[in-house]
C-alpha atoms as a PDB file:
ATOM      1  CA  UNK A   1      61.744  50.586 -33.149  1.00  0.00           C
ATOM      2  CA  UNK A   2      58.921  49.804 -35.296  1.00  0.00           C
ATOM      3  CA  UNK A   3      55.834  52.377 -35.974  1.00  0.00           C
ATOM      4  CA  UNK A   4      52.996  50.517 -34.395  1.00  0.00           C
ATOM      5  CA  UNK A   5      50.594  50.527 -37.714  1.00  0.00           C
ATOM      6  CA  UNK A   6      47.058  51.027 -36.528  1.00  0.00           C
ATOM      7  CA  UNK A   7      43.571  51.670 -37.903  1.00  0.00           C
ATOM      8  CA  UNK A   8      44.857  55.529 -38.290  1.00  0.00           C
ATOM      9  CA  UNK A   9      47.968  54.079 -40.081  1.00  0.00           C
ATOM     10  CA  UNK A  10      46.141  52.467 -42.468  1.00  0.00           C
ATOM     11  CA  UNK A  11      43.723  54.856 -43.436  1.00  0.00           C
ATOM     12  CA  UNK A  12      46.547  57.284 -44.179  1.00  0.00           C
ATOM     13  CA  UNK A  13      48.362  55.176 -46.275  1.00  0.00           C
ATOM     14  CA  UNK A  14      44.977  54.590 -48.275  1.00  0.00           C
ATOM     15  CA  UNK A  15      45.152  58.444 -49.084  1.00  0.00           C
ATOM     16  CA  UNK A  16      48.735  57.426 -50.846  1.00  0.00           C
ATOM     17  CA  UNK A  17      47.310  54.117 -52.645  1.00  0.00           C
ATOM     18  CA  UNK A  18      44.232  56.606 -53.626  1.00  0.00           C
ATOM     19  CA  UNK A  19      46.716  59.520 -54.611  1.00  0.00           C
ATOM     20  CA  UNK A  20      48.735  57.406 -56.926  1.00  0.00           C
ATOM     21  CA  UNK A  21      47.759  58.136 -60.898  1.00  0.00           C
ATOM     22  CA  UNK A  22      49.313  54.579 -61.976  1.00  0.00           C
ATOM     23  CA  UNK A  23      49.112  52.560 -59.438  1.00  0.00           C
ATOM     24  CA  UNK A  24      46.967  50.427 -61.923  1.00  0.00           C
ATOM     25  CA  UNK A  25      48.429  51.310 -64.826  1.00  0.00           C
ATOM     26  CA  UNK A  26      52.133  51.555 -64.146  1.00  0.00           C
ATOM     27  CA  UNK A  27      52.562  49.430 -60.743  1.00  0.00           C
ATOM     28  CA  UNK A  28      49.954  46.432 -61.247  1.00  0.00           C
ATOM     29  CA  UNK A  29      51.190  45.776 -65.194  1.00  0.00           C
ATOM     30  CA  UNK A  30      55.124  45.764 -63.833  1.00  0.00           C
ATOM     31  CA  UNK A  31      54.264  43.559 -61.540  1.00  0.00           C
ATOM     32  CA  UNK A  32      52.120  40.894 -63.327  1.00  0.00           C
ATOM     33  CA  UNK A  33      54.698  41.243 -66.062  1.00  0.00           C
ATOM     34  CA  UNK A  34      57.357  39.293 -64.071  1.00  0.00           C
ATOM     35  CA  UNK A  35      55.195  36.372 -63.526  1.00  0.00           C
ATOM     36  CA  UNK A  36      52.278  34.420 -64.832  1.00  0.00           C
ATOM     37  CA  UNK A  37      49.916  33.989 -61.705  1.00  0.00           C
ATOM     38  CA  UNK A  38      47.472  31.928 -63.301  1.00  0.00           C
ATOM     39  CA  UNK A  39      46.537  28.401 -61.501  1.00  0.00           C
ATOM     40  CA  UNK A  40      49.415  28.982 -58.638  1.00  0.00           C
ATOM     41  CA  UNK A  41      49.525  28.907 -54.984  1.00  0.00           C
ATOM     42  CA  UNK A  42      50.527  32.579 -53.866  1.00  0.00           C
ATOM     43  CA  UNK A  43      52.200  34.072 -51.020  1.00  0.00           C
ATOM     44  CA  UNK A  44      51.648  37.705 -50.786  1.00  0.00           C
ATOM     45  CA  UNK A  45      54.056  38.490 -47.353  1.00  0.00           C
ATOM     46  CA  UNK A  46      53.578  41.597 -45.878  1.00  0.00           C
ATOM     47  CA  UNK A  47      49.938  41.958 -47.390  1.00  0.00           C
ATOM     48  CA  UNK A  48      48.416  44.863 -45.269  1.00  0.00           C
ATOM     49  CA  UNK A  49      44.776  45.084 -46.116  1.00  0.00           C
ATOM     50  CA  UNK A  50      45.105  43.070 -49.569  1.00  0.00           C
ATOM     51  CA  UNK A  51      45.391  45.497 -51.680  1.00  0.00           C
ATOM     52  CA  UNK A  52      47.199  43.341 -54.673  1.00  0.00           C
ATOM     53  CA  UNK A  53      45.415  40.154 -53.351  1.00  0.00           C
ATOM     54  CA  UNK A  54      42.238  41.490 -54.490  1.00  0.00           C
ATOM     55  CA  UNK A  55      44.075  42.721 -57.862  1.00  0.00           C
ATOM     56  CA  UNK A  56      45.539  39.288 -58.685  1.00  0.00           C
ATOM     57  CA  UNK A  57      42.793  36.467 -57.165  1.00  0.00           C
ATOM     58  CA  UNK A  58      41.488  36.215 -60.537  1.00  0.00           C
ATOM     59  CA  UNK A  59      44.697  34.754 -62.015  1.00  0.00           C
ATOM     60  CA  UNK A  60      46.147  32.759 -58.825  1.00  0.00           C
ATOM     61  CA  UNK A  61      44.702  29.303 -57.912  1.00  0.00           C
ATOM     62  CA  UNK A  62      45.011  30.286 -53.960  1.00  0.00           C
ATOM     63  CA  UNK A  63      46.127  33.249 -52.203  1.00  0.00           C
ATOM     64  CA  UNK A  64      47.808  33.010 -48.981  1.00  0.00           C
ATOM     65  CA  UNK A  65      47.957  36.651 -47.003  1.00  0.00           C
ATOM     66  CA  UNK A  66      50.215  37.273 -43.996  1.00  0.00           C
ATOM     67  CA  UNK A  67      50.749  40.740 -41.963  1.00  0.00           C
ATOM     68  CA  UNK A  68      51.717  41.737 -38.217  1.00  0.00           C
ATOM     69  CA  UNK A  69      49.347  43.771 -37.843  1.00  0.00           C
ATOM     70  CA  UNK A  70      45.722  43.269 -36.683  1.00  0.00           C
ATOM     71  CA  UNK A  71      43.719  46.473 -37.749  1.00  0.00           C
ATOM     72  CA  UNK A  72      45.090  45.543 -41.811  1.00  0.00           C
ATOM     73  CA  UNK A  73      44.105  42.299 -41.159  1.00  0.00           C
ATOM     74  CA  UNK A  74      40.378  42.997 -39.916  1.00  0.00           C
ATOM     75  CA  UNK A  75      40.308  45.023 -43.127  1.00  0.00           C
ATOM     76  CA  UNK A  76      41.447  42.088 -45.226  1.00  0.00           C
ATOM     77  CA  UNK A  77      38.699  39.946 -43.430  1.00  0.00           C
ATOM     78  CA  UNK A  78      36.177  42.141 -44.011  1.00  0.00           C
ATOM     79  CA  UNK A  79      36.626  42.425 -47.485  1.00  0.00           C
ATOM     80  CA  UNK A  80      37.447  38.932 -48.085  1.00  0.00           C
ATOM     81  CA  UNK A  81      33.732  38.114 -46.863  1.00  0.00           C
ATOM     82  CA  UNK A  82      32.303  40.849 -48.453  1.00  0.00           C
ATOM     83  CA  UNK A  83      33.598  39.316 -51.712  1.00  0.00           C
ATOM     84  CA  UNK A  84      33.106  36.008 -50.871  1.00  0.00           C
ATOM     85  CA  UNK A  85      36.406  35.070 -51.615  1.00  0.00           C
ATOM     86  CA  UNK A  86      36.839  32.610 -48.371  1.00  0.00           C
ATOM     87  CA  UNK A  87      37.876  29.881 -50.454  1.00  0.00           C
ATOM     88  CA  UNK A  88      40.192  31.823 -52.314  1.00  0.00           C
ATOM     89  CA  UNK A  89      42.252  34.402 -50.492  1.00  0.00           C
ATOM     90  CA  UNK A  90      42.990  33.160 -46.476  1.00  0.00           C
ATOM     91  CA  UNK A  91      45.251  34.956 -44.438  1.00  0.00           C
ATOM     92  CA  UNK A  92      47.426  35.060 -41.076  1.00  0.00           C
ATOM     93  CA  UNK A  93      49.180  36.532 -38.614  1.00  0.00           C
ATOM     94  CA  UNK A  94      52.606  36.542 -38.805  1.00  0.00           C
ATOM     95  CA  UNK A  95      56.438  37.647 -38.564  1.00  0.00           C
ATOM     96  CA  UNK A  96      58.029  37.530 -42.113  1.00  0.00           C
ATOM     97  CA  UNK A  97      61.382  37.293 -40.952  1.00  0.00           C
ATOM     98  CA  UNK A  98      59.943  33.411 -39.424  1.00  0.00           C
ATOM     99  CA  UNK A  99      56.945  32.754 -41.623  1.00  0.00           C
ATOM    100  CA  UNK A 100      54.687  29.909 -40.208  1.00  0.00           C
ATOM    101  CA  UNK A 101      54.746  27.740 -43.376  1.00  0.00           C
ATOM    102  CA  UNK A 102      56.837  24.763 -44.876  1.00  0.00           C
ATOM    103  CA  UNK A 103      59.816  24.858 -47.065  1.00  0.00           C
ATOM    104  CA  UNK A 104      58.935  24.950 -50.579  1.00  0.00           C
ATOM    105  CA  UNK A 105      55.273  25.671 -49.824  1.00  0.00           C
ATOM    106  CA  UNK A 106      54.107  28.145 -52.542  1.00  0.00           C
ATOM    107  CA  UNK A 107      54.839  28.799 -56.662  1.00  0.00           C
ATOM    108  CA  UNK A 108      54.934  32.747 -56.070  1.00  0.00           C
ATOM    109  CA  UNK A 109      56.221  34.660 -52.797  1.00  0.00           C
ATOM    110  CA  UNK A 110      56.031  38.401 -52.914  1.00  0.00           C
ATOM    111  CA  UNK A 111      56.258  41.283 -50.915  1.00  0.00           C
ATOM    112  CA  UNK A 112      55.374  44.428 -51.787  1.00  0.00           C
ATOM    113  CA  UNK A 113      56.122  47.571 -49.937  1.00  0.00           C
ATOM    114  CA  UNK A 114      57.427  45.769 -46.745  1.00  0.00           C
ATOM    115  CA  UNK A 115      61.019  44.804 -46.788  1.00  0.00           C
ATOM    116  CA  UNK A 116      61.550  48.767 -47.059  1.00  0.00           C
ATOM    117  CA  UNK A 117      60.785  49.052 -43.715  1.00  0.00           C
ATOM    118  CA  UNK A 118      62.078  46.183 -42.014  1.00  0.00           C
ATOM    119  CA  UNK A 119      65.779  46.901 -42.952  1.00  0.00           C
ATOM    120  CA  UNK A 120      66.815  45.553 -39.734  1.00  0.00           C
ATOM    121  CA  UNK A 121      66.750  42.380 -40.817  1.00  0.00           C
ATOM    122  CA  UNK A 122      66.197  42.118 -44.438  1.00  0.00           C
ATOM    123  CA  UNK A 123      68.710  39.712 -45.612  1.00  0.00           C
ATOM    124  CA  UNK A 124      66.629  37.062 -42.939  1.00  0.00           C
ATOM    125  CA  UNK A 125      63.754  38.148 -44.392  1.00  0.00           C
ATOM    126  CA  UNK A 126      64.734  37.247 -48.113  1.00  0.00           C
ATOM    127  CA  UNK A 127      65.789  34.267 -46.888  1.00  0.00           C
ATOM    128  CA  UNK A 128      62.419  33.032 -45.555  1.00  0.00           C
ATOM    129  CA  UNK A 129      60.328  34.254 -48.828  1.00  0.00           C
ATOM    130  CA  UNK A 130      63.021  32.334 -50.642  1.00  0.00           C
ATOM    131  CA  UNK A 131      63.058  29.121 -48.503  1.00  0.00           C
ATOM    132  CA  UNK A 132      58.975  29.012 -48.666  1.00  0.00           C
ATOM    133  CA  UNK A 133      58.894  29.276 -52.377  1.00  0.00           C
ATOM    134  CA  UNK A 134      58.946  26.342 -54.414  1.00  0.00           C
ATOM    135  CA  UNK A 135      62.012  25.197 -56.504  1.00  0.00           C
ATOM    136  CA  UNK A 136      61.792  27.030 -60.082  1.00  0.00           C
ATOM    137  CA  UNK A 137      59.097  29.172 -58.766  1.00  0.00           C
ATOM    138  CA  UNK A 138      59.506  33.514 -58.372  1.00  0.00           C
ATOM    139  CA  UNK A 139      59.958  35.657 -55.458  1.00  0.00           C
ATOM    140  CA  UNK A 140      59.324  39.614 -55.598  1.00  0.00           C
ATOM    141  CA  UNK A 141      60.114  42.504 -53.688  1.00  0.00           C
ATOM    142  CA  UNK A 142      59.296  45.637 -54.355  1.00  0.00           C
ATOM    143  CA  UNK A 143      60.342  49.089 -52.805  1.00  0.00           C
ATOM    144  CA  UNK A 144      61.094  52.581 -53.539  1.00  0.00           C
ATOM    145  CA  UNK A 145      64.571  53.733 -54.825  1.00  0.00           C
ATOM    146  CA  UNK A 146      66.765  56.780 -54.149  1.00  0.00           C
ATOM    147  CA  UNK A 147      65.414  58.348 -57.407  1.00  0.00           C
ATOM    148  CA  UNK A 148      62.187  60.599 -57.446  1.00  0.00           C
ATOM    149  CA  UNK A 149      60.732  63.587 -55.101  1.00  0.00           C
ATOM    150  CA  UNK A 150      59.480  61.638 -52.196  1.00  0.00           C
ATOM    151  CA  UNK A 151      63.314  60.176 -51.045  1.00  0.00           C
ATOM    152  CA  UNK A 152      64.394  63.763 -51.916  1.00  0.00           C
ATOM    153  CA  UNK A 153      61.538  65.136 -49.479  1.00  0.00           C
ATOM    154  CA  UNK A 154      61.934  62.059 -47.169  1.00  0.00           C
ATOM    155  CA  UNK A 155      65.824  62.951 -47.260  1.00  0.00           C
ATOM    156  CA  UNK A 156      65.264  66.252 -45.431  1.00  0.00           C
ATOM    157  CA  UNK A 157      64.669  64.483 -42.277  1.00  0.00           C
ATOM    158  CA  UNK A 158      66.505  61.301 -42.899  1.00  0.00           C
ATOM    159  CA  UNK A 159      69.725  62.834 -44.171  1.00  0.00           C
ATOM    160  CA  UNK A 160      71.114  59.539 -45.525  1.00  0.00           C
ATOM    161  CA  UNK A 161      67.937  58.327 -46.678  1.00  0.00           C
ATOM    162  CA  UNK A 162      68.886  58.695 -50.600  1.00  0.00           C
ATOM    163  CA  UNK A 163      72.326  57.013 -49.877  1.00  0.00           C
ATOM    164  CA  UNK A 164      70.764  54.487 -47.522  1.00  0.00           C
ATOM    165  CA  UNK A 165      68.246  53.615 -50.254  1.00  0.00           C
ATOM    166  CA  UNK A 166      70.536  53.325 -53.183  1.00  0.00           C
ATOM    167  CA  UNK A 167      72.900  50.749 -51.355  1.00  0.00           C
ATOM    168  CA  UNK A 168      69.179  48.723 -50.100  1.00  0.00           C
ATOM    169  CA  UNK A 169      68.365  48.701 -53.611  1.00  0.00           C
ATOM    170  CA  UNK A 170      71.722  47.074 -54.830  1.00  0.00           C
ATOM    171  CA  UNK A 171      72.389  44.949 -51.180  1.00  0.00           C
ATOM    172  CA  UNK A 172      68.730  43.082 -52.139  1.00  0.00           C
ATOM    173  CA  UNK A 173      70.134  42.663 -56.065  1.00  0.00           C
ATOM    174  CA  UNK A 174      73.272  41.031 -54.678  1.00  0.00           C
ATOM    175  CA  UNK A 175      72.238  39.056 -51.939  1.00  0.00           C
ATOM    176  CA  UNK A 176      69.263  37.243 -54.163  1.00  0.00           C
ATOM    177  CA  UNK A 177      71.813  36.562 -57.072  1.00  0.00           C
ATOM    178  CA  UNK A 178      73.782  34.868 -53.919  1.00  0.00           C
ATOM    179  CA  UNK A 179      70.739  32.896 -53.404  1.00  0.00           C
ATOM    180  CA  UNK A 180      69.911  32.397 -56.929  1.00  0.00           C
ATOM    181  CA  UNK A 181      71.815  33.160 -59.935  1.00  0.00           C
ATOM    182  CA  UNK A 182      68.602  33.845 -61.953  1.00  0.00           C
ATOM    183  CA  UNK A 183      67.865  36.966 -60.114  1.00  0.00           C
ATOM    184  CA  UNK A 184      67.293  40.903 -61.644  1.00  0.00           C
ATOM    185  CA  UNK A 185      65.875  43.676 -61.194  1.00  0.00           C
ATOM    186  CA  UNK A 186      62.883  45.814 -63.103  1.00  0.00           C
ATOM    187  CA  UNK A 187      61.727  49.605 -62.310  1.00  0.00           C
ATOM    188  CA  UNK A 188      58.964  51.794 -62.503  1.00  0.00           C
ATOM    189  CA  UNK A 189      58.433  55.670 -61.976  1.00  0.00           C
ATOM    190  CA  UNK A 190      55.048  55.974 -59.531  1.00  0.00           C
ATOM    191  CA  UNK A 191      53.438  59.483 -59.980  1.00  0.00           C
ATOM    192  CA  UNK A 192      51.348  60.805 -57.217  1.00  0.00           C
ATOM    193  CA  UNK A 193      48.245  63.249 -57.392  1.00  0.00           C
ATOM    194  CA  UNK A 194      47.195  65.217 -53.900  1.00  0.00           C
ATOM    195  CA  UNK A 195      44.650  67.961 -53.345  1.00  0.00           C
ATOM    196  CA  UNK A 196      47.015  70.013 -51.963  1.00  0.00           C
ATOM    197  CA  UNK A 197      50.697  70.495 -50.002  1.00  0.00           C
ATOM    198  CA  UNK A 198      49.302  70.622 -46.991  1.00  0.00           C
ATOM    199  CA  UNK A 199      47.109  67.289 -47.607  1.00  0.00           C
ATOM    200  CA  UNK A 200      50.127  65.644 -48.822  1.00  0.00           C
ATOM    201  CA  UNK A 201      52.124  66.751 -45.834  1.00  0.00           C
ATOM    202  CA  UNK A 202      49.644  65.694 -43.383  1.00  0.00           C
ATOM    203  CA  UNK A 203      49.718  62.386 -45.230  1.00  0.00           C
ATOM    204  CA  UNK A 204      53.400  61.548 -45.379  1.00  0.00           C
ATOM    205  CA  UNK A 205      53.820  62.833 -41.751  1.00  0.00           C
ATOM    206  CA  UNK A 206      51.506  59.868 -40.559  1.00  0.00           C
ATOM    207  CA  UNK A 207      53.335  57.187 -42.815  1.00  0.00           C
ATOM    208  CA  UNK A 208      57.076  57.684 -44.350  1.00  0.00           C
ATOM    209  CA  UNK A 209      58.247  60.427 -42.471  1.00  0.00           C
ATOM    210  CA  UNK A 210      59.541  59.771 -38.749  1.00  0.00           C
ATOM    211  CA  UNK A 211      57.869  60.739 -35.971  1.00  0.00           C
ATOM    212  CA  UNK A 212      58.540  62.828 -34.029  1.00  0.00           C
ATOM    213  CA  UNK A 213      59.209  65.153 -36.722  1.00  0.00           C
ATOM    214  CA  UNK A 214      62.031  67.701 -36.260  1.00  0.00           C
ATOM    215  CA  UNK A 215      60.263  71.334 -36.483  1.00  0.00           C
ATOM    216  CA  UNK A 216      63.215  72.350 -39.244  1.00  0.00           C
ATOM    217  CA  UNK A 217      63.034  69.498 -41.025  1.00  0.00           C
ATOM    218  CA  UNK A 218      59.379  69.554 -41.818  1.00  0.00           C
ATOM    219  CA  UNK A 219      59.128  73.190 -42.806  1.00  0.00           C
ATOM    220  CA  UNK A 220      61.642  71.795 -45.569  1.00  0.00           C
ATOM    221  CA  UNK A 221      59.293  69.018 -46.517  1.00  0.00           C
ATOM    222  CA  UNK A 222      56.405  71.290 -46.789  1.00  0.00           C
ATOM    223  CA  UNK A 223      58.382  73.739 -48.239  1.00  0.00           C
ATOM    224  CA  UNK A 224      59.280  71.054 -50.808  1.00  0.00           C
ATOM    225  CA  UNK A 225      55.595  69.937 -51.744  1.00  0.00           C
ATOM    226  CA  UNK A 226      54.082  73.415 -52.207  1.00  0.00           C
ATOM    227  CA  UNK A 227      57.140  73.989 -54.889  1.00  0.00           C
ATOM    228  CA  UNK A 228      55.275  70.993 -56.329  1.00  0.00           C
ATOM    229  CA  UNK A 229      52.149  72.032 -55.963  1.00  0.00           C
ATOM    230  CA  UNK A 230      49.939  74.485 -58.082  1.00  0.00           C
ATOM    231  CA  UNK A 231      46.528  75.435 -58.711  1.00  0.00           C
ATOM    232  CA  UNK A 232      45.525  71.772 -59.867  1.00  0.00           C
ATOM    233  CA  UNK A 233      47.381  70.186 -56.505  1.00  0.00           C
ATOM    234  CA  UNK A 234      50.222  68.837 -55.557  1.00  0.00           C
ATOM    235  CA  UNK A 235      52.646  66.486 -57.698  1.00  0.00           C
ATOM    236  CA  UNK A 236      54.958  64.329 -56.555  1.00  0.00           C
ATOM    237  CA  UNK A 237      56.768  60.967 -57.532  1.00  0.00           C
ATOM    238  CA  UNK A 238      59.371  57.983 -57.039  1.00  0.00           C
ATOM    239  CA  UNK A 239      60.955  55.463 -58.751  1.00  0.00           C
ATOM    240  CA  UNK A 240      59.938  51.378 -57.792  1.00  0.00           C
ATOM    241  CA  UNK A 241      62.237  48.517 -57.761  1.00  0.00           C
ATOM    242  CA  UNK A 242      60.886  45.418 -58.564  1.00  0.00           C
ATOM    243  CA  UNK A 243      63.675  42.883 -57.493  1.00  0.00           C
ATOM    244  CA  UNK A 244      62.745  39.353 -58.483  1.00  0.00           C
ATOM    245  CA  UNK A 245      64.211  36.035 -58.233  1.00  0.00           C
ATOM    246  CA  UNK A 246      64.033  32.672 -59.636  1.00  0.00           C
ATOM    247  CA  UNK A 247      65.006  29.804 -56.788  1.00  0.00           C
ATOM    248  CA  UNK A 248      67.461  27.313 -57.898  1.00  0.00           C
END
């Protein structure tokens, strides 16, 4: 069963977007490095609040934003007008594994940070960003590998997690190539910066890690972050696939 991802959700994972040291200069340059944006209808799936919208409206012609969840896409809205980006960035409702748009109806379909957690059905899912995307154009995922201290912290209450992830990470590989032969892979090591263990703990309790949390299994995790931790805070990190694919 899905974690229902309310306002509380949301605000959470802003402490990990905030606690990230390179999410603009590691994540956001991998990324745009794939694909020129400029002058092309966009699909960001999975969107959240727009956090790489907002990054990439400048280059794109149009924006199209779609997310299940309501409280990420009040935030979107908000911001949106705030910016007075109606015209550019719109956004919907939606179920990415039956996305409410055409065949062949956008240059560039990504999704970033969703697939990961929507393994149930992840091969359908690939199969909709790639039927909406326009012949020759790109599709993107992106998710976090095996590799790194949050699966290895993540691992102590999902013992298979670091297998799990490693087979995810070559399953998507494969089944794009399937799809299209022009398909590959790029990666990235994210670093991440918090005030303290028990900040960080609190943080990944409310977002990666599964609730409820088994008492053992999160003395390990805390146990984990305060042996990265030191006077300056706690330090932790993972490595990023960036699976792309060119549609035949």
């Amino acid at each position: 069963m899905e974690r229902v991802r309310d306002k509380k959700y949301w605000n959470y994972w802003q402490e990990i977007v905030n606690a990230s040291i390179a999410r603009n200069t590691v994540e956001l340059p991998t990324f745009l490095g794939l694909v020129d944006f400029e002058g092309k209808k966009v699909l960001d799936a999975g969107s959240g609040v727009g956090r790489v919208a907002f990054k990439i409206n400048g280059f794109a012609e149009s924006i199209t934003c779609i997310d299940s969840s309501d409280s990420a896409l009040q935030t979107l809205s908000a911001e949106v007008e705030k910016q007075g980006l109606q015209n550019k960035i719109k956004f919907a409702k939606g179920d990415l594994r039956a996305l409410p748009f055409e065949d062949c109806a956008f240059d560039i379909v990504y999704s970033l940070w969703t697939i990961h957690y929507l393994k149930q059905d992840w091969q359908g899912i690939l199969r909709e960003l790639n039927r909406v995307c326009k012949k020759d154009g790109t599709v993107i995922v992106c998710f976090s590998t095996e590799k790194g201290s949050i699966p290895k912290m993540e691992s102590f209450a999902k013992p298979k997690e670091l297998l799990l992830r490693k087979k995810f990470t070559q399953g998507v590989l494969q089944f794009f190539k399937k799809l299209n032969k022009n398909s590959a892979v790029k990666k990235a090591v994210l670093p991440f910066y918090f005030k303290s263990a028990d900040w960080a703990f609190e943080v990944f309790s409310e977002t990666f890690l599964p609730k409820p949390l088994p008492a053992k299994a999160g003395e390990k995790c805390l146990a984990f972050l305060k042996k990265h931790s030191s006077k300056k805070g706690c330090f932790v990190d993972e490595e990023v696939a960036f699976v792309y694919s060119i549609k035949a």
